[in-house]
N, C-alpha and C. Protein backbone atom coordinates (compact mmCIF):
# COMPACT_ATOMS: atom_id res chain seq x y z
N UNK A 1 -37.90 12.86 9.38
CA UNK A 1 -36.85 13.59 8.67
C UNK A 1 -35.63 13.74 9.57
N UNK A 2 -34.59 13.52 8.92
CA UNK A 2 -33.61 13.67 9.61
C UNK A 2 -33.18 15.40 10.11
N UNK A 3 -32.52 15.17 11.55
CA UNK A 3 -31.96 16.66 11.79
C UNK A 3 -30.42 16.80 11.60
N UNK A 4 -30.40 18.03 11.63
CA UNK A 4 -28.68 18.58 11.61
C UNK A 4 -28.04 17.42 12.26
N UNK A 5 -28.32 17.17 13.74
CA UNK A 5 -27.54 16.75 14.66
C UNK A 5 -27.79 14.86 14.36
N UNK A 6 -28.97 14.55 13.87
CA UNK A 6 -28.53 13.00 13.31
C UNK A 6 -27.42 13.57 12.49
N UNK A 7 -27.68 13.93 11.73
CA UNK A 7 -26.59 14.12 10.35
C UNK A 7 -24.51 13.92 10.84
N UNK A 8 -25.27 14.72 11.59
CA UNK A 8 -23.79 15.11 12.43
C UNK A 8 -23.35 13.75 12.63
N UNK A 9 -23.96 12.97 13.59
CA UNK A 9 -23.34 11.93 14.51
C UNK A 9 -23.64 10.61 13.40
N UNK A 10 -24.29 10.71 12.30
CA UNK A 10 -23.81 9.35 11.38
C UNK A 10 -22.04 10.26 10.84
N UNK A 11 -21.97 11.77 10.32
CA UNK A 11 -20.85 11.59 9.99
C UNK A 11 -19.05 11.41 10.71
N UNK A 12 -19.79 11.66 12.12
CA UNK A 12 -18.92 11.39 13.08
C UNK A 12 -18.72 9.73 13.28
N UNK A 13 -19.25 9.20 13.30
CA UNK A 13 -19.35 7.29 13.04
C UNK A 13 -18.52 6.96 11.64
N UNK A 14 -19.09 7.64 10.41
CA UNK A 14 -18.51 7.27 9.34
C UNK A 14 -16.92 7.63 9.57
N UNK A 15 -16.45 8.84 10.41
CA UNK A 15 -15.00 9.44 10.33
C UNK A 15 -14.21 8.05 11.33
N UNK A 16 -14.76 7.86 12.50
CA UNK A 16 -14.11 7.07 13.46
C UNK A 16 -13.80 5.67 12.40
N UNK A 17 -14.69 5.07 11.68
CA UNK A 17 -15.00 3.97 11.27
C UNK A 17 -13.24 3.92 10.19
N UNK A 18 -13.14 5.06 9.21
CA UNK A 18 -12.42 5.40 8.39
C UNK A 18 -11.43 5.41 9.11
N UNK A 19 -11.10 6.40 9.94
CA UNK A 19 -9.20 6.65 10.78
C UNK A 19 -9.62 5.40 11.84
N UNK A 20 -10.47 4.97 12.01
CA UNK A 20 -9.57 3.62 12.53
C UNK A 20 -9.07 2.50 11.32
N UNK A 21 -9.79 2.43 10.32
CA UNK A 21 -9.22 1.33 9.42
C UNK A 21 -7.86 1.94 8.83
N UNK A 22 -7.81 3.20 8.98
CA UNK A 22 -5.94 4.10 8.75
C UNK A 22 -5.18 3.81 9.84
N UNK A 23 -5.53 3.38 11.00
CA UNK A 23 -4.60 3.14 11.76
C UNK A 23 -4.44 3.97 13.10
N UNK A 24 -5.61 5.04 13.39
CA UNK A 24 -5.95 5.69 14.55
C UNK A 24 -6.32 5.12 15.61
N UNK A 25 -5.99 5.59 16.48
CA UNK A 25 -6.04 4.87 17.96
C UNK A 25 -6.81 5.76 18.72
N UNK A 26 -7.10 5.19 19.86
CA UNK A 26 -8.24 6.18 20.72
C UNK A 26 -7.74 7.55 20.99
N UNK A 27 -6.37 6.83 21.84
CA UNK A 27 -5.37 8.20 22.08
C UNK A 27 -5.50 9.41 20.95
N UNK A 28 -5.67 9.04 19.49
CA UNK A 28 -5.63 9.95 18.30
C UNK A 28 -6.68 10.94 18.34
N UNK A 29 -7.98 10.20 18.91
CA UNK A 29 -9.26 10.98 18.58
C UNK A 29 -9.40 12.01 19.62
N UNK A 30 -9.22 11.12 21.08
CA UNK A 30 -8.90 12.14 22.41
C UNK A 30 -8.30 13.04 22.07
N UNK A 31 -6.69 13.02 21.43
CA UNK A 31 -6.20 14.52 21.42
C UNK A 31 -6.59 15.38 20.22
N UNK A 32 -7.14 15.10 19.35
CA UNK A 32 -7.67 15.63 17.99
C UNK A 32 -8.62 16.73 18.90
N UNK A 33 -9.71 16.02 19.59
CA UNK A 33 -10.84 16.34 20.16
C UNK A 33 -10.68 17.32 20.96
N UNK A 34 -9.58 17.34 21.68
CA UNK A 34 -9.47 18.48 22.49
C UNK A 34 -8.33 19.36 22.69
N UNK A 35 -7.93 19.38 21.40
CA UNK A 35 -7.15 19.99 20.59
C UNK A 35 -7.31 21.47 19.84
N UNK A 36 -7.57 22.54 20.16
CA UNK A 36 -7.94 23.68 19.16
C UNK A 36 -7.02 23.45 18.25
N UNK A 37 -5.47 23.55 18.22
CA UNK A 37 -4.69 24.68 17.78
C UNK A 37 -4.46 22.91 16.63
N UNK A 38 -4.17 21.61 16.80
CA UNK A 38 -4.29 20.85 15.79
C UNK A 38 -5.24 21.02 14.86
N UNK A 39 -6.95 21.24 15.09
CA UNK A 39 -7.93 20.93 14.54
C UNK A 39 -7.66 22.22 13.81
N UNK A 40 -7.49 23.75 13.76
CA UNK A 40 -7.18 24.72 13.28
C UNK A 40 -6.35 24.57 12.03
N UNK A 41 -4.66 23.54 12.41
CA UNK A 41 -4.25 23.28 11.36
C UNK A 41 -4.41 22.58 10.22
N UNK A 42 -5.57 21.31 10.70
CA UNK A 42 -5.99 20.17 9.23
C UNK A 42 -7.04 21.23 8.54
N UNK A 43 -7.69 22.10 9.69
CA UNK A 43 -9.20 22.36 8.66
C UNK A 43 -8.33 23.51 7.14
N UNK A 44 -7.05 23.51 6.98
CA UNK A 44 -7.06 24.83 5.32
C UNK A 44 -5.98 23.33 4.81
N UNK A 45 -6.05 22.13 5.40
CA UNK A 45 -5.70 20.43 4.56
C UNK A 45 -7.09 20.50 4.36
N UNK A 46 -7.93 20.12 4.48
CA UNK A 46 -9.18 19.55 4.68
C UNK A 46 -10.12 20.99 3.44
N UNK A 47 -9.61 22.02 3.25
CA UNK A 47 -10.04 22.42 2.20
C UNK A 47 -9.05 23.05 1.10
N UNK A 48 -8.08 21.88 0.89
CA UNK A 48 -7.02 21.98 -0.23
C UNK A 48 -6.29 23.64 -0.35
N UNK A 49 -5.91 23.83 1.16
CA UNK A 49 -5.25 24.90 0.76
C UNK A 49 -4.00 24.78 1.42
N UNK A 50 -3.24 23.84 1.99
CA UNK A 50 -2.42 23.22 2.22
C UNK A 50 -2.03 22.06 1.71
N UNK A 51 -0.72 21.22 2.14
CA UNK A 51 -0.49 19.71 2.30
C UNK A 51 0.10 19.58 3.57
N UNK A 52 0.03 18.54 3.91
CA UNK A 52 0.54 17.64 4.96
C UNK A 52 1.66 17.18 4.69
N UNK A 53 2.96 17.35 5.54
CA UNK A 53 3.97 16.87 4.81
C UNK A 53 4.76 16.09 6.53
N UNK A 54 4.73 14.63 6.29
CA UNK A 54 4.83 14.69 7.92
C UNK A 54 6.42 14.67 8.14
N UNK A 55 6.71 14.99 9.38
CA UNK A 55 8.13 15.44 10.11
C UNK A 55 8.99 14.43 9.61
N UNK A 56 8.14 12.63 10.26
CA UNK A 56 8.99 11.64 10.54
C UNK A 56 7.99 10.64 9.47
N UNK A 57 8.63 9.88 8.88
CA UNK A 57 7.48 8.60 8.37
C UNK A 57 7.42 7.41 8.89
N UNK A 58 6.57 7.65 9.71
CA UNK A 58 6.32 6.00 10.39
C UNK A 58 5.08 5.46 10.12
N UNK A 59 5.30 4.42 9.89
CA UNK A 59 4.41 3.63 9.12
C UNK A 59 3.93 2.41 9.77
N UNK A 60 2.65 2.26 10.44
CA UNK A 60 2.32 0.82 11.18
C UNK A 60 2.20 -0.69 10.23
N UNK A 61 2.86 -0.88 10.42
CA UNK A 61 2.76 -2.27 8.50
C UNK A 61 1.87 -3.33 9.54
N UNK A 62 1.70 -3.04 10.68
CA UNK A 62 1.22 -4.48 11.16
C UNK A 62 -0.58 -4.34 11.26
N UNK A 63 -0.85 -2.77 11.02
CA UNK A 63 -2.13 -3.34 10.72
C UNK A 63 -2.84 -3.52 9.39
N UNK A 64 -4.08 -3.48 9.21
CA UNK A 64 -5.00 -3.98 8.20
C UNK A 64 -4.64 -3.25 6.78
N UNK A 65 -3.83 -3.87 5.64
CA UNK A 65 -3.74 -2.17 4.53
C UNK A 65 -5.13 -1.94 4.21
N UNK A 66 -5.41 -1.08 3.62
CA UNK A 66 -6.93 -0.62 3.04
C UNK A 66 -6.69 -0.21 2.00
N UNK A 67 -5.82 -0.52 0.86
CA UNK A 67 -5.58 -0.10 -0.83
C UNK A 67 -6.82 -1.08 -1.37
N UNK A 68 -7.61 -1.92 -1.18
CA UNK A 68 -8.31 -2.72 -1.83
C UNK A 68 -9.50 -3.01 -1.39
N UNK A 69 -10.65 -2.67 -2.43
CA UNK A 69 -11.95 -2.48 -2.03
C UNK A 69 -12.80 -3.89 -2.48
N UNK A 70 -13.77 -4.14 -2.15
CA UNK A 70 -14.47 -5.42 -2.56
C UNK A 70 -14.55 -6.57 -2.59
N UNK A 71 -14.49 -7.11 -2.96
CA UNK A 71 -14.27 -8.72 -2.87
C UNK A 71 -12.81 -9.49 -2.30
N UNK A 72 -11.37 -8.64 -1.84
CA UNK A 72 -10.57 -8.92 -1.94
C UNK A 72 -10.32 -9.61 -0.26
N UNK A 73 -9.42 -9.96 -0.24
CA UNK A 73 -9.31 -11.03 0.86
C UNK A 73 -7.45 -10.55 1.27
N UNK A 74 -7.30 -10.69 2.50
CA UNK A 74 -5.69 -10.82 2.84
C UNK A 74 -5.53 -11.89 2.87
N UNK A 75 -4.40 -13.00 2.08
CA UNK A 75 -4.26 -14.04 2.51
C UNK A 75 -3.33 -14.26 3.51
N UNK A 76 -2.16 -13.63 3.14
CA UNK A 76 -0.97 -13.55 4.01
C UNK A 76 -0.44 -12.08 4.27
N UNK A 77 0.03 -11.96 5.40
CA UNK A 77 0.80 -10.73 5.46
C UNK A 77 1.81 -10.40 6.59
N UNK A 78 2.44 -10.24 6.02
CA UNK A 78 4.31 -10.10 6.76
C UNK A 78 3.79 -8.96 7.62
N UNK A 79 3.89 -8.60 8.67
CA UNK A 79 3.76 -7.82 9.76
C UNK A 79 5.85 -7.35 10.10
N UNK A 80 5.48 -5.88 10.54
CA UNK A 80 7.33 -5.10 10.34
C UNK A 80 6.91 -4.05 11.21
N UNK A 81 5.83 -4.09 12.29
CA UNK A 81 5.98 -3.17 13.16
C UNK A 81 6.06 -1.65 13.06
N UNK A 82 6.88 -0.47 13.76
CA UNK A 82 6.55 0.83 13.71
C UNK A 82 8.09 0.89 12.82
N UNK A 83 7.38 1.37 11.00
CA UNK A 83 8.44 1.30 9.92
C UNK A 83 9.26 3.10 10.14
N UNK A 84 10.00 3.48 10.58
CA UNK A 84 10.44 4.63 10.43
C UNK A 84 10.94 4.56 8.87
N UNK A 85 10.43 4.95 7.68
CA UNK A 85 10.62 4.69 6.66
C UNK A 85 11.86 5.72 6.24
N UNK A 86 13.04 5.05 5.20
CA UNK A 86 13.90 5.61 5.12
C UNK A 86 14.63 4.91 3.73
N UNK A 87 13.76 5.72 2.23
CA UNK A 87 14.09 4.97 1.03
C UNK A 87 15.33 4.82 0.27
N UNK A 88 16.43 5.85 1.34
CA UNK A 88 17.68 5.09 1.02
C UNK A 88 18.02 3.41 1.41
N UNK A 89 17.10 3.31 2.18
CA UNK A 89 17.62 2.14 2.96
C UNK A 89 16.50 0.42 2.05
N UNK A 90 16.03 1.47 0.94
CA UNK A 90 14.93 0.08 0.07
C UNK A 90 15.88 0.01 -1.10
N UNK A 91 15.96 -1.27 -1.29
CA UNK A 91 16.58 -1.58 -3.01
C UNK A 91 15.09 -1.99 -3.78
N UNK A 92 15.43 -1.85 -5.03
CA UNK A 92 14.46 -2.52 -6.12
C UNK A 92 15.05 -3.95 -6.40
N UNK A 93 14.90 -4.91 -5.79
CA UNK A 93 15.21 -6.56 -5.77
C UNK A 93 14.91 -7.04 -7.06
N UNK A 94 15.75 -7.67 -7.94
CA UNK A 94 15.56 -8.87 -8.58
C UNK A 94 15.99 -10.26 -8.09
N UNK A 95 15.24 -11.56 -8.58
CA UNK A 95 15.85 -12.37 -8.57
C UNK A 95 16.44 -12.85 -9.78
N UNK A 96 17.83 -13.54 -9.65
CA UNK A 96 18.58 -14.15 -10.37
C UNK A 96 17.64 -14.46 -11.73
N UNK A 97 16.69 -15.10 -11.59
CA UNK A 97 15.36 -15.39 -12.29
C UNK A 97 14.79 -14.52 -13.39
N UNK A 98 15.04 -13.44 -12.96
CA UNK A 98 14.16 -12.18 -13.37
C UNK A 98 15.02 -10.89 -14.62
N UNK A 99 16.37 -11.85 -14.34
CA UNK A 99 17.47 -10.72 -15.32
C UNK A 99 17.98 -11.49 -16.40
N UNK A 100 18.54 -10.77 -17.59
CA UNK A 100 18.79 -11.15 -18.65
C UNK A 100 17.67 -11.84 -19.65
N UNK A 101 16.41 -11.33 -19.64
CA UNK A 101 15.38 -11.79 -20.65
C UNK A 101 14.66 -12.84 -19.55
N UNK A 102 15.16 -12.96 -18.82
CA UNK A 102 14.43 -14.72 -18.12
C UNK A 102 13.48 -13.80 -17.51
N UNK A 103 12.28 -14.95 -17.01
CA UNK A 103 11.40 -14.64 -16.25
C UNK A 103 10.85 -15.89 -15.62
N UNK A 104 9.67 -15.77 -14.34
CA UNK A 104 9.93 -16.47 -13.36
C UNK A 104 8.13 -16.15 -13.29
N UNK A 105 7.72 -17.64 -12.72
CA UNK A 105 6.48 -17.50 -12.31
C UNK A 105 5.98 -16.99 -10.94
N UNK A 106 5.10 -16.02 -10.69
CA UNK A 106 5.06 -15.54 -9.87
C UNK A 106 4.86 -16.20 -8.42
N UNK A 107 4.00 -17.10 -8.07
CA UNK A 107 4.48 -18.57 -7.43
C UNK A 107 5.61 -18.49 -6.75
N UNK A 108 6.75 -19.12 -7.88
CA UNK A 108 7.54 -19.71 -7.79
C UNK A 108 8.44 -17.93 -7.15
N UNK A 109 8.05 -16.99 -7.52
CA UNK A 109 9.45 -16.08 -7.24
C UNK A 109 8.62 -15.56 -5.55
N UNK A 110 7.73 -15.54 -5.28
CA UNK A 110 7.30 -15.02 -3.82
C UNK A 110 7.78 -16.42 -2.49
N UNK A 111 7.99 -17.64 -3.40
CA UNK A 111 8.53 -18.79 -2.64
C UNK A 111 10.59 -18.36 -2.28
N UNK A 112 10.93 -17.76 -3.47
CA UNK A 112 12.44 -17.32 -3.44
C UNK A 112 12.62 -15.95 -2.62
N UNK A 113 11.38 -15.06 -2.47
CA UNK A 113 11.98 -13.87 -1.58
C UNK A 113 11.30 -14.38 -0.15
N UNK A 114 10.94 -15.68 -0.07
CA UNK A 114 10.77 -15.74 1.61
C UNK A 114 11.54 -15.40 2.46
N UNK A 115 13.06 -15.33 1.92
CA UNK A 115 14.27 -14.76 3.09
C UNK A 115 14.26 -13.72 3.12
N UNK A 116 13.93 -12.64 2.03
CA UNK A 116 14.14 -11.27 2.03
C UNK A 116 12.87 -10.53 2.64
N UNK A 117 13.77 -9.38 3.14
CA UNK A 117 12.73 -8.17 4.30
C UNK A 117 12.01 -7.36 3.27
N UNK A 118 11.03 -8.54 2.45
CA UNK A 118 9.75 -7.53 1.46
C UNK A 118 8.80 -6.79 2.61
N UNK A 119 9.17 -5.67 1.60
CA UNK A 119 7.98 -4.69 1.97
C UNK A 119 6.59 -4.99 1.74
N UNK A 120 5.46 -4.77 2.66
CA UNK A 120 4.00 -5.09 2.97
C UNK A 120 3.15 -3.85 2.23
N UNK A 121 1.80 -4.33 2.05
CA UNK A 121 1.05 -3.01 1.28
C UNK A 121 1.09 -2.33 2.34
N UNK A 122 1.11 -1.95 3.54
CA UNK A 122 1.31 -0.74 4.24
C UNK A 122 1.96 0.23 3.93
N UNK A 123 3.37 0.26 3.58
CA UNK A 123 4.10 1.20 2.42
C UNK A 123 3.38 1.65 1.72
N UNK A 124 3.22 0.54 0.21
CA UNK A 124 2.59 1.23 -0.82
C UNK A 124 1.44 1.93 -0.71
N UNK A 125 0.78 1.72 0.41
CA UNK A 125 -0.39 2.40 0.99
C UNK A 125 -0.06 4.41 1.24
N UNK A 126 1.28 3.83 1.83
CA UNK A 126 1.70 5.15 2.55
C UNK A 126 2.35 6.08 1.49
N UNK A 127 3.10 5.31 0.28
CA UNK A 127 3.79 5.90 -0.48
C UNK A 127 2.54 6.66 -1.64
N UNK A 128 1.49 5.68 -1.72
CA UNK A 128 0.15 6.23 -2.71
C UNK A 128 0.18 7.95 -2.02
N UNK A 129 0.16 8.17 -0.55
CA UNK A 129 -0.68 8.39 -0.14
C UNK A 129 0.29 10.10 -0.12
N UNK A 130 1.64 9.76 -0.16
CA UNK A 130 2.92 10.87 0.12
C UNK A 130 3.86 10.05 -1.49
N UNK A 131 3.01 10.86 -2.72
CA UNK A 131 4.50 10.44 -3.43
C UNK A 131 5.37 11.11 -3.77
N UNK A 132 5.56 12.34 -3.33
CA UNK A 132 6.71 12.95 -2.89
C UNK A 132 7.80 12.59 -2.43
N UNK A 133 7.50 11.34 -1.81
CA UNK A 133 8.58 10.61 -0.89
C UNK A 133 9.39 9.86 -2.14
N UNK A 134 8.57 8.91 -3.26
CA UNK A 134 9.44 8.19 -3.93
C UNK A 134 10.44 8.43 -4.84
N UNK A 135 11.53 8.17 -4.58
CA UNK A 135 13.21 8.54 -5.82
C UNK A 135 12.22 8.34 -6.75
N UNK A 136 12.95 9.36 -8.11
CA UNK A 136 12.78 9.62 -9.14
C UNK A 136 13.04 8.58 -9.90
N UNK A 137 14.54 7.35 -9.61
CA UNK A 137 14.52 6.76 -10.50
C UNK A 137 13.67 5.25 -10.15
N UNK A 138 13.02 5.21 -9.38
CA UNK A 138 11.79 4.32 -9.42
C UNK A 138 11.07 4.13 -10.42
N UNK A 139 10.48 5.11 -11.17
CA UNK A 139 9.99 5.55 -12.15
C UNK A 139 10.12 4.24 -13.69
N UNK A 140 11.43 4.53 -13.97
CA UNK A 140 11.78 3.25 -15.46
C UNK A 140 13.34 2.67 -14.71
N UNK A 141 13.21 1.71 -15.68
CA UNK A 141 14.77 0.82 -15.44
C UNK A 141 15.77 2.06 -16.65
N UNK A 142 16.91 1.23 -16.83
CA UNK A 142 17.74 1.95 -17.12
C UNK A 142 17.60 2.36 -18.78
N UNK A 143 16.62 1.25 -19.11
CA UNK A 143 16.37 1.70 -20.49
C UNK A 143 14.62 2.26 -20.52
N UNK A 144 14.27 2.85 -19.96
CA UNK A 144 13.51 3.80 -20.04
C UNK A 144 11.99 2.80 -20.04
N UNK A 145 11.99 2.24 -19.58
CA UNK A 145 10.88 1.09 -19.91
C UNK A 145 10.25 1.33 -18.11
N UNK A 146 9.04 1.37 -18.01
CA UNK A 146 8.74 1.37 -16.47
C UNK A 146 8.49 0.77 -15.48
N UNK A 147 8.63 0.60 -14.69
CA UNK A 147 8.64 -0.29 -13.37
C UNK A 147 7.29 -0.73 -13.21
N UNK A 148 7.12 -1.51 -12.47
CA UNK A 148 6.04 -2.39 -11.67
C UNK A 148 6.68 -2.66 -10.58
N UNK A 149 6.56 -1.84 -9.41
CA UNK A 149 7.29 -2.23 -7.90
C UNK A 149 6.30 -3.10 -7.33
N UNK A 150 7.23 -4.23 -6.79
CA UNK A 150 5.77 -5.19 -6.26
C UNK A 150 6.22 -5.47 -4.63
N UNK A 151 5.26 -5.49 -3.32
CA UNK A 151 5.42 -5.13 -2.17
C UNK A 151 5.16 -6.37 -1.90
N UNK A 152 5.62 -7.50 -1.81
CA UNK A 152 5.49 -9.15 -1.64
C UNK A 152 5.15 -9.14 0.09
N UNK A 153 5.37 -8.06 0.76
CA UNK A 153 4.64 -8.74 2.17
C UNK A 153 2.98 -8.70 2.50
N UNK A 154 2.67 -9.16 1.13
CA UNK A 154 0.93 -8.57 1.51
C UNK A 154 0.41 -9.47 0.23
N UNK A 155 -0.18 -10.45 0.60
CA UNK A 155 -0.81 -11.45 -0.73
C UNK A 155 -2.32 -11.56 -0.28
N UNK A 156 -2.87 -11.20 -1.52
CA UNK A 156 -4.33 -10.80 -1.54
C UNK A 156 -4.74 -12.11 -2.53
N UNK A 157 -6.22 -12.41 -2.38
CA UNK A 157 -7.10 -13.90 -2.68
C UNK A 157 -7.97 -12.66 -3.45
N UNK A 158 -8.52 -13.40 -4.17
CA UNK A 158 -9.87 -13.22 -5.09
C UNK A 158 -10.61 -14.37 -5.51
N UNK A 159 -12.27 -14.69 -4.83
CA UNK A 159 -12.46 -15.78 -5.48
C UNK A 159 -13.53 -15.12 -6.90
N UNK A 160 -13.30 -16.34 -7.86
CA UNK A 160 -14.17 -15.77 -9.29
C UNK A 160 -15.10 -16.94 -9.34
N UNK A 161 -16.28 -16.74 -10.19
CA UNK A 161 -16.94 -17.88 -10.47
C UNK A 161 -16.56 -19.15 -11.23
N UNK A 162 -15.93 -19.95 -11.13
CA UNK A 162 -16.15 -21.06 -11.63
C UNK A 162 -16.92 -21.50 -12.96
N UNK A 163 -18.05 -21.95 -11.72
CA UNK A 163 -19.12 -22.52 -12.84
C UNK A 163 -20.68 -22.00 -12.14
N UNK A 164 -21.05 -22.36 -11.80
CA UNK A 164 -22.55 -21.99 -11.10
C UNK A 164 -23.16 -22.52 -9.82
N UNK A 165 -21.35 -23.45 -10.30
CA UNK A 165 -21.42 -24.46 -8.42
C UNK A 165 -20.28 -24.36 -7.49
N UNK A 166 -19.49 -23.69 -8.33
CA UNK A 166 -18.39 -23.77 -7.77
C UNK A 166 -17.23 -22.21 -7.90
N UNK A 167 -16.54 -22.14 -7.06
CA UNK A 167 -15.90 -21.05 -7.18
C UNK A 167 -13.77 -21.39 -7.27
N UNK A 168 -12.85 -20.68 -7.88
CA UNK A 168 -11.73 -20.51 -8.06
C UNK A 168 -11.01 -19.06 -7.33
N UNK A 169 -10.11 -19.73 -5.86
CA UNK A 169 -9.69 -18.74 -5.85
C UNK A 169 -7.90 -18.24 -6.48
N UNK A 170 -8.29 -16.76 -6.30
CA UNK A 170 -6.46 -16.82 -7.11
C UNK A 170 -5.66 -15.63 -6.24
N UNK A 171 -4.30 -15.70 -6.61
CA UNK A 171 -3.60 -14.75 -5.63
C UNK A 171 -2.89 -13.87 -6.44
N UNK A 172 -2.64 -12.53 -5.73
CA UNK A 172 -2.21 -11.63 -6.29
C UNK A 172 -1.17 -10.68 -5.29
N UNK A 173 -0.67 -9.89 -5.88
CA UNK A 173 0.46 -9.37 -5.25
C UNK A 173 0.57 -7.57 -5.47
N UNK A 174 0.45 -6.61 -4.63
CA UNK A 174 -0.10 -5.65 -5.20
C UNK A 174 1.76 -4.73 -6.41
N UNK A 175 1.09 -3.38 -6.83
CA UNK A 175 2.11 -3.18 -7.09
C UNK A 175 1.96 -1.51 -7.30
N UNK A 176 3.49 -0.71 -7.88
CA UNK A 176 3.53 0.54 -7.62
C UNK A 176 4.09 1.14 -9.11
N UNK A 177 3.14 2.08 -9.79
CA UNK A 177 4.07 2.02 -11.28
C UNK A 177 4.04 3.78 -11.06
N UNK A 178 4.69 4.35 -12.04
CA UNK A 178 4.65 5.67 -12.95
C UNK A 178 3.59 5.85 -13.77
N UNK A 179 2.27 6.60 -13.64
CA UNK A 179 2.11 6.77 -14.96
C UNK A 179 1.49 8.25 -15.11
N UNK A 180 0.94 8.51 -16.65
CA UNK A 180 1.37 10.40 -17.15
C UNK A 180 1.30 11.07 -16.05
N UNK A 181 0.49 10.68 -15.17
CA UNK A 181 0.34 12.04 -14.14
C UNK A 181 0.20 11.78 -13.07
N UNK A 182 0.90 10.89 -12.56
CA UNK A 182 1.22 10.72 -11.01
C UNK A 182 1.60 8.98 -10.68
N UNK A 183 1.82 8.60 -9.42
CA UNK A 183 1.74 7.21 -9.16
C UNK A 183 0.66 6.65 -8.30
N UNK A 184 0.93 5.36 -9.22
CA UNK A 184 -0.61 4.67 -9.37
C UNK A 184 -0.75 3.16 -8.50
N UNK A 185 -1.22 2.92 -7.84
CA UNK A 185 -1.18 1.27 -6.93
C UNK A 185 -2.37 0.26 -8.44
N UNK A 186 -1.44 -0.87 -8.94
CA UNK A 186 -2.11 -1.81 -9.39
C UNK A 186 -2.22 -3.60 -8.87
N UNK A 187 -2.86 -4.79 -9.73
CA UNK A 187 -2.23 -5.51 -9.08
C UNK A 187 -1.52 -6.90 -10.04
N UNK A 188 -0.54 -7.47 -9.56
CA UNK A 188 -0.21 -8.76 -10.47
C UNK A 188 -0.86 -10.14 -10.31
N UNK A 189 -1.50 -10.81 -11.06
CA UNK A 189 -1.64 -12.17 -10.97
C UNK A 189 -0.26 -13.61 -10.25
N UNK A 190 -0.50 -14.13 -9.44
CA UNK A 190 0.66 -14.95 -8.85
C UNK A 190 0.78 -15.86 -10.05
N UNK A 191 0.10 -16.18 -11.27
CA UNK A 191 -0.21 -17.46 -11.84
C UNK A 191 0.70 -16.50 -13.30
N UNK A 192 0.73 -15.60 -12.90
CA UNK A 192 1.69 -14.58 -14.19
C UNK A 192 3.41 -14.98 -14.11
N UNK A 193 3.87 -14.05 -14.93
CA UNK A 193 5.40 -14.12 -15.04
C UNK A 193 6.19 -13.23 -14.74
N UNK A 194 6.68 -13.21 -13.94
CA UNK A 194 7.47 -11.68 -13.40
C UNK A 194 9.19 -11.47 -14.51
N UNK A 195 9.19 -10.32 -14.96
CA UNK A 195 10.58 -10.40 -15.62
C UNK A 195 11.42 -9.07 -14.64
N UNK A 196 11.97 -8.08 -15.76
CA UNK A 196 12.98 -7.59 -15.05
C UNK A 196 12.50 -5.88 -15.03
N UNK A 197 11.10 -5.79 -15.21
CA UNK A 197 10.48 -4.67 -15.12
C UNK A 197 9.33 -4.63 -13.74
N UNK A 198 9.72 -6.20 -12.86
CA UNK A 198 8.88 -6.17 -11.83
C UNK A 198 9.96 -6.43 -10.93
N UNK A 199 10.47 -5.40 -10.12
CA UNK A 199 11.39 -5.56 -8.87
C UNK A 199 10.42 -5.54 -7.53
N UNK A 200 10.84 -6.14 -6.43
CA UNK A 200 10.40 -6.31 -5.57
C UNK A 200 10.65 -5.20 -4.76
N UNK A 201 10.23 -4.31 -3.59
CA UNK A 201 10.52 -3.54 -2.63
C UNK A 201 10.98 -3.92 -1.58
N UNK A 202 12.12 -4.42 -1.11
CA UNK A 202 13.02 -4.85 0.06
C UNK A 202 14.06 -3.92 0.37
N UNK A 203 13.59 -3.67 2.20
CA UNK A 203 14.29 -3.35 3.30
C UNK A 203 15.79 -3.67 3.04
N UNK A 204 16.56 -3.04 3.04
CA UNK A 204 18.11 -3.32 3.85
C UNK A 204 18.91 -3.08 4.86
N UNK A 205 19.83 -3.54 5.39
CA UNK A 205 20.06 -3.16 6.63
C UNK A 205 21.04 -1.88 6.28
């Protein structure tokens, strides 16, 4: 039978395992650890009687995102270093492609923002995570219809079955919508059609 103190040290393994795939570093756990007056402040976060609202938003985009559970694969991913995030400084991108009724295969439009500074699921990771942070008019375009923000520095694989011998893989692109009661991370098919309700999330200088 298990004791208190197994108990303890699988859930101490499970915590390290977790804030490192968030992006914790040793340095993090050391000062957590011997820390009173920090550990004092998460434990009334840690039983929903606070929020966390952080000073500065920096955002590591260069490591692993963790929005996607199971079978999913990174195929590619744009790496942007320590993001001091600052959403005056993001437009909602169309391409030429994507306005006046036209639309564009998804393919073909992640081949056209190769020049542009797309944002990586690390954001949308961060923005899931603080949406407090996102402008209001993110939300719908100008005629009230709602967004699909899509973070093109982060292309995710899925393979599906085929046949019984063989497997198909496909790519996808994650994304960031409005809906009744809060915001939601979904994802797009690359083999889909992007119109003018899927803007891209790009950096500006």
């Amino acid at each position: 039978m298990a004791t208190p103190s197994d108990i303890s040290v699988g859930l101490a393994h499970e915590f390290i395992i977790t804030a490192t795939k968030v992006g914790w570093k040793p340095k993090d756990f050391a000062d957590l650890a011997h820390n009173d007056r920090k550990l004092s402040q998460i434990l009334p976060f840690i039983h929903d009687f606070a929020e966390i609202t952080p000073t500065q938003n920096v955002i590591d985009c260069d490591i692993k995102p963790f929005g996607l559970l199971g079978e999913w694969e990174i195929k590619e991913h744009k790496k942007g270093g320590q993001l001091i995030l600052d959403l005056s400084k993001v437009k909602l991108h169309f391409s030429p492609n994507q306005v006046d009724g036209k639309v564009i295969e998804g393919n073909k439009l992640y081949g056209e923002l190769m020049s542009e500074s797309v944002l990586n699921a690390n954001v949308l990771d961060y923005l899931i995570a603080f949406p407090k942070l996102i402008p209001e008019d993110w939300k719908r375009d100008v005629n009230g219809k709602r967004h699909f923000i899509l973070f093109w520095g982060t292309i995710y694989s899925r393979s599906f079955l085929k046949s019984i011998h063989s497997k198909s893989s496909h790519l996808f692109v994650r994304s960031l919508s409005w809906e009744v009661d809060g915001w939601y991370g979904g994802v797009f098919h690359l083999d889909g059609e992007f119109g003018s309700l899927n803007p891209a999330a790009v950096l500006v200088s």
